[in-house]
C-alpha atoms as a PDB file:
ATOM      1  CA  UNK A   1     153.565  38.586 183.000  1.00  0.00           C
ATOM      2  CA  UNK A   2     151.964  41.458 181.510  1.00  0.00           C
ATOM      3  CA  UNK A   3     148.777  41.757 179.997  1.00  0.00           C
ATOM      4  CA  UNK A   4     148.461  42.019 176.530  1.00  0.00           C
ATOM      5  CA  UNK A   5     146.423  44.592 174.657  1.00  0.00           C
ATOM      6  CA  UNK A   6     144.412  44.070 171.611  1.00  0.00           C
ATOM      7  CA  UNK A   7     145.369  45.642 168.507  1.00  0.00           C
ATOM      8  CA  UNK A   8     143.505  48.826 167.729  1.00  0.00           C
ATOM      9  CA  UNK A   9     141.777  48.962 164.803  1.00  0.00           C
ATOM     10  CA  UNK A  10     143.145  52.305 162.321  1.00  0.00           C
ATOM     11  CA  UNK A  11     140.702  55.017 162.643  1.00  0.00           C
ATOM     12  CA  UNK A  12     141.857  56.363 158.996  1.00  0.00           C
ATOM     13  CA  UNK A  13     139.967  52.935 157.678  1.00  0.00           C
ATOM     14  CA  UNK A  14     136.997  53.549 159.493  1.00  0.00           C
ATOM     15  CA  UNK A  15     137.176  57.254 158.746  1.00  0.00           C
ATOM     16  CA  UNK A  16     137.432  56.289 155.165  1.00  0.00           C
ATOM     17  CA  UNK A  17     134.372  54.508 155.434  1.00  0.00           C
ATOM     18  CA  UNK A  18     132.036  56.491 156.991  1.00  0.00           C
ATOM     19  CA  UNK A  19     133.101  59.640 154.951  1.00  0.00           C
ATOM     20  CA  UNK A  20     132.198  57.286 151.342  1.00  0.00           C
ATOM     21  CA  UNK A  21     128.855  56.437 153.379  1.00  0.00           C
ATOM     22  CA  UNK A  22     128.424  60.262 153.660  1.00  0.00           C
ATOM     23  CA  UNK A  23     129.231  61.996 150.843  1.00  0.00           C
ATOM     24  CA  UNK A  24     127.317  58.856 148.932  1.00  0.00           C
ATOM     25  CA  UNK A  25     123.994  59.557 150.999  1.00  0.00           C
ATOM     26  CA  UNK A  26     124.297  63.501 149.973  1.00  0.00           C
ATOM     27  CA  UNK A  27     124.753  62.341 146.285  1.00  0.00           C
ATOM     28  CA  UNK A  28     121.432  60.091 146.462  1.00  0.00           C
ATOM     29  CA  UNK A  29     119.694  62.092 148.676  1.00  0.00           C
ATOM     30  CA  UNK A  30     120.241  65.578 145.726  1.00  0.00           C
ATOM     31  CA  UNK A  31     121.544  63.949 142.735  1.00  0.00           C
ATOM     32  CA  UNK A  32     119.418  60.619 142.609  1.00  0.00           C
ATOM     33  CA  UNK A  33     116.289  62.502 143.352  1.00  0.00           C
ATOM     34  CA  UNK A  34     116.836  64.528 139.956  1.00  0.00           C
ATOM     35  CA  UNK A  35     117.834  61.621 137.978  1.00  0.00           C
ATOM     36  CA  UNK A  36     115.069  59.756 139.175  1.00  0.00           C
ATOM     37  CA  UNK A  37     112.506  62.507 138.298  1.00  0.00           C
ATOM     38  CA  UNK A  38     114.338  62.786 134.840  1.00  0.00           C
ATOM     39  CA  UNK A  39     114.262  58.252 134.185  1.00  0.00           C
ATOM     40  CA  UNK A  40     110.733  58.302 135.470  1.00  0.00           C
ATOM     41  CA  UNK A  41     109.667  60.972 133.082  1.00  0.00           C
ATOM     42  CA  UNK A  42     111.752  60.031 129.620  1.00  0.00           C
ATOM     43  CA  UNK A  43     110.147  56.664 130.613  1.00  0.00           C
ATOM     44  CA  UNK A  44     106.581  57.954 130.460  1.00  0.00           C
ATOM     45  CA  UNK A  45     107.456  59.972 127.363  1.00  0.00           C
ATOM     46  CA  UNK A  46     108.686  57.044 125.393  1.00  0.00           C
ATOM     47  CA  UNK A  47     105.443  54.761 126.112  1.00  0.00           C
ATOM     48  CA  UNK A  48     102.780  57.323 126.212  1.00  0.00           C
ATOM     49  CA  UNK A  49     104.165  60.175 124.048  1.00  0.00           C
ATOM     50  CA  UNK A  50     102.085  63.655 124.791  1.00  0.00           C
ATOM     51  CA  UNK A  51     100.438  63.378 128.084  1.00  0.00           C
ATOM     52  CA  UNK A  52      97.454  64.796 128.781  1.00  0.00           C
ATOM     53  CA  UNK A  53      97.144  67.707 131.610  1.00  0.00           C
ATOM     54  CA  UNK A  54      95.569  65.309 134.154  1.00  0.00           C
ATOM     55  CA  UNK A  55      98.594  63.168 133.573  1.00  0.00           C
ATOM     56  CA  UNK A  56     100.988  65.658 134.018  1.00  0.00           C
ATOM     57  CA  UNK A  57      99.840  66.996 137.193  1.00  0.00           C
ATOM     58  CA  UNK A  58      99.316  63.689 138.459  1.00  0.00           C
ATOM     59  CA  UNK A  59     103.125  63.213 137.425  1.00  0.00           C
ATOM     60  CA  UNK A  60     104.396  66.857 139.262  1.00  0.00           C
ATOM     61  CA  UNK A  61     102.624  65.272 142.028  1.00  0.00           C
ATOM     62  CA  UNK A  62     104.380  61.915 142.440  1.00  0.00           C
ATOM     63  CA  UNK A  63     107.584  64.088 141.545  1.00  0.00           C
ATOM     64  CA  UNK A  64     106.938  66.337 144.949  1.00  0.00           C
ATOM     65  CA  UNK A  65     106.828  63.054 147.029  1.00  0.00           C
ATOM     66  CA  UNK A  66     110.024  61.737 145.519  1.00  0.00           C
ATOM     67  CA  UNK A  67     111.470  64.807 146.620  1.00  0.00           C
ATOM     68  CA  UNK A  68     110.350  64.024 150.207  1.00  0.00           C
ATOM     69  CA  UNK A  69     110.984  60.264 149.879  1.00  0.00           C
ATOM     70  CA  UNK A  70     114.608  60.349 148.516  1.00  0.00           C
ATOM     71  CA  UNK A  71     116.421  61.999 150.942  1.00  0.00           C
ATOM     72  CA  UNK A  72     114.550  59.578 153.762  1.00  0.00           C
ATOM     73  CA  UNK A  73     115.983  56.737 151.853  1.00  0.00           C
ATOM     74  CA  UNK A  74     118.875  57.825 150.993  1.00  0.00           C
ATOM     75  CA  UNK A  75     119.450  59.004 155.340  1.00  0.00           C
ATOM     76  CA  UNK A  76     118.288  56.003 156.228  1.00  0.00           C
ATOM     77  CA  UNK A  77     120.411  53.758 154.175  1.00  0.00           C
ATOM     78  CA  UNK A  78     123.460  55.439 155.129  1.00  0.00           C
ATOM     79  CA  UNK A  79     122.800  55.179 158.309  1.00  0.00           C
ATOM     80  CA  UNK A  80     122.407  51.147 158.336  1.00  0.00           C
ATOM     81  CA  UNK A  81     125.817  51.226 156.413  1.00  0.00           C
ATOM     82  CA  UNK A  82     128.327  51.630 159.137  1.00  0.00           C
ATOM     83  CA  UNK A  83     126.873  48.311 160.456  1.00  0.00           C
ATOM     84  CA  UNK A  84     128.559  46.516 157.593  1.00  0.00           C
ATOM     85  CA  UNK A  85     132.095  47.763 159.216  1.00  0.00           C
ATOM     86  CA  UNK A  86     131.680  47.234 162.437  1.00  0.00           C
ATOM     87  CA  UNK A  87     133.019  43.363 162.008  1.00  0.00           C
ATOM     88  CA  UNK A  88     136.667  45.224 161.243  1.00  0.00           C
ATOM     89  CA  UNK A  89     136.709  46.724 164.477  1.00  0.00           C
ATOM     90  CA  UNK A  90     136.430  42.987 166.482  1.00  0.00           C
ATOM     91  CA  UNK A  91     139.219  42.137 168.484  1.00  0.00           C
ATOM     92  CA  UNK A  92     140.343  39.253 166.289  1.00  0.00           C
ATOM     93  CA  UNK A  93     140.996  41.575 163.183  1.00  0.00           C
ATOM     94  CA  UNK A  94     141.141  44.865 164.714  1.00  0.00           C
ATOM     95  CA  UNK A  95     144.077  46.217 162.582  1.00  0.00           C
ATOM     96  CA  UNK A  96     143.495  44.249 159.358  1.00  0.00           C
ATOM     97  CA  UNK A  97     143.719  46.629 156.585  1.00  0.00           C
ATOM     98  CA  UNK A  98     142.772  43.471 154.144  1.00  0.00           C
ATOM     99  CA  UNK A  99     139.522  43.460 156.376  1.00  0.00           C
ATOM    100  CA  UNK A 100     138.786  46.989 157.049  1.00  0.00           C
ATOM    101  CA  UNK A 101     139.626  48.948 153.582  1.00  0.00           C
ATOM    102  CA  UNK A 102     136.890  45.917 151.540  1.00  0.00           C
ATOM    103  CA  UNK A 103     134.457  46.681 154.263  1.00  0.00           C
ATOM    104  CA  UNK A 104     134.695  50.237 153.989  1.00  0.00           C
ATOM    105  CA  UNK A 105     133.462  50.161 150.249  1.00  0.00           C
ATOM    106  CA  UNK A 106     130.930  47.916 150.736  1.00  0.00           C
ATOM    107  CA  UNK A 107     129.829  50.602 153.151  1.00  0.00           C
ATOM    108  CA  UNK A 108     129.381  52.972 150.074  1.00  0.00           C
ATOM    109  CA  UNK A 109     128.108  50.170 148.466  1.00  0.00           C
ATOM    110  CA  UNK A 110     125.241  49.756 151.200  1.00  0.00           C
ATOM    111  CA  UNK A 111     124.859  53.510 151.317  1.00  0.00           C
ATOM    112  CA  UNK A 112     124.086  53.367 147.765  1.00  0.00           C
ATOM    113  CA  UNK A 113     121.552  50.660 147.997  1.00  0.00           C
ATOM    114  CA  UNK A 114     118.504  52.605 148.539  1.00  0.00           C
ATOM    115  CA  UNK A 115     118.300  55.082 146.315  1.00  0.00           C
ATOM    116  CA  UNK A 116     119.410  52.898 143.540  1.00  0.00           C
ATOM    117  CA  UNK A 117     116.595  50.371 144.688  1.00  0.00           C
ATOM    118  CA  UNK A 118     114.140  53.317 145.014  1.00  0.00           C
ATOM    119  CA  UNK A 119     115.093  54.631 141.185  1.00  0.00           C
ATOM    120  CA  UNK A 120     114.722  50.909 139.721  1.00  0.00           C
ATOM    121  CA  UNK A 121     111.071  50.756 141.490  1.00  0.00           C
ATOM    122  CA  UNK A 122     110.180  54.225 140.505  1.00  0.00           C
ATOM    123  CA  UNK A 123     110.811  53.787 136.756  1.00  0.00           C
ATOM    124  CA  UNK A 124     109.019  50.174 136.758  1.00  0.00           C
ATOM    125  CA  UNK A 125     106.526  51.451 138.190  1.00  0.00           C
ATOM    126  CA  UNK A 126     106.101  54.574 137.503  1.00  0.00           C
ATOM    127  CA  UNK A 127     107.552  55.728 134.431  1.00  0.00           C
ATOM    128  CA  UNK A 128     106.395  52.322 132.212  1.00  0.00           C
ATOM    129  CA  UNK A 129     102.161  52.216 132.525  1.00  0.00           C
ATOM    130  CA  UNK A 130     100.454  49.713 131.535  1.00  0.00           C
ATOM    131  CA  UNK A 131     102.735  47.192 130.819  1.00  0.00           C
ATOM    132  CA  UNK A 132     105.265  48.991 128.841  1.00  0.00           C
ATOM    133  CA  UNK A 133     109.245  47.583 128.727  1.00  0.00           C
ATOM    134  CA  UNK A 134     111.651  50.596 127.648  1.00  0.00           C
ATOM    135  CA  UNK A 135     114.450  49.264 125.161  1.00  0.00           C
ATOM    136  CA  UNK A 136     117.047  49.679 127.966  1.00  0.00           C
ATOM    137  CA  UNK A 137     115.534  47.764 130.124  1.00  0.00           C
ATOM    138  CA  UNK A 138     117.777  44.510 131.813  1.00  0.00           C
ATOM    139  CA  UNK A 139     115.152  41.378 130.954  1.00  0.00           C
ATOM    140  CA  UNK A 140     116.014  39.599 134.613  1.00  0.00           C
ATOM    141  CA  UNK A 141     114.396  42.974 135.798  1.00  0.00           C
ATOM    142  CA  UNK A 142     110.551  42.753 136.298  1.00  0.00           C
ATOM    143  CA  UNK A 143     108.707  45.545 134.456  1.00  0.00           C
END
């Protein structure tokens, strides 16, 4: 009798995975910091119209934090998202693609998360003061 091995799960799928995960955290860490400066401030343009000076360096500032803030959220969201694939690599469907290739895009999907989430809370809160709803705004989205 001899022992029998456990299927190995492809390293390609996994590869896939973690390389989505990666080049989707450098996207929201450079990319979604810009377009969340941009929403937040098109927001505030369309309810307030001309800010004063006050207002606009009170806005620079909040923009110099998202810079800082992004990129946290962005790292530390993609690094929670290999966690989602980990349950392809168990020995009961090690090997699976029709388990490893889904998990490995809702590992871009988890890396994506945070910024998203971050961008969505910056421009309701933010970018629409006092009470404000921009005409593009979902309704099942609290403003």
């Amino acid at each position: 009798m001899t022992p029998r091995k456990a299927p190995t799960p492809p390293d390609s799928v996994w590869l896939l995975g973690c390389a989505l995960s990666l080049v989707v955290t450098v996207t929201g860490a450079t990319f979604g910091t810009f377009m969340d400066i941009r929403l937040v401030f098109q927001a505030q343009l369309y309810c307030l119209g001309d800010v004063s000076a006050g207002e606009a360096f009170a806005g620079m500032v909040w923009a110099g934090s998202t810079v800082l803030v992004m990129p946290v959220v962005s790292l530390l969201s993609g690094a929670v998202s290999p966690v989602v694939a980990l349950p392809a690599r168990l020995p009961g469907v090690a090997g699976r693609a029709w388990v490893a290739i889904p998990l490995a895009l809702l590992q871009a999907g988890v890396a994506a998360t945070g910024p998203v989430a971050l961008i969505l809370h910056d421009i309701a809160v933010e970018g629409t003061p006092e009470g404000c709803v921009l005409p593009w705004w979902p309704a099942w989205l609290p403003s």
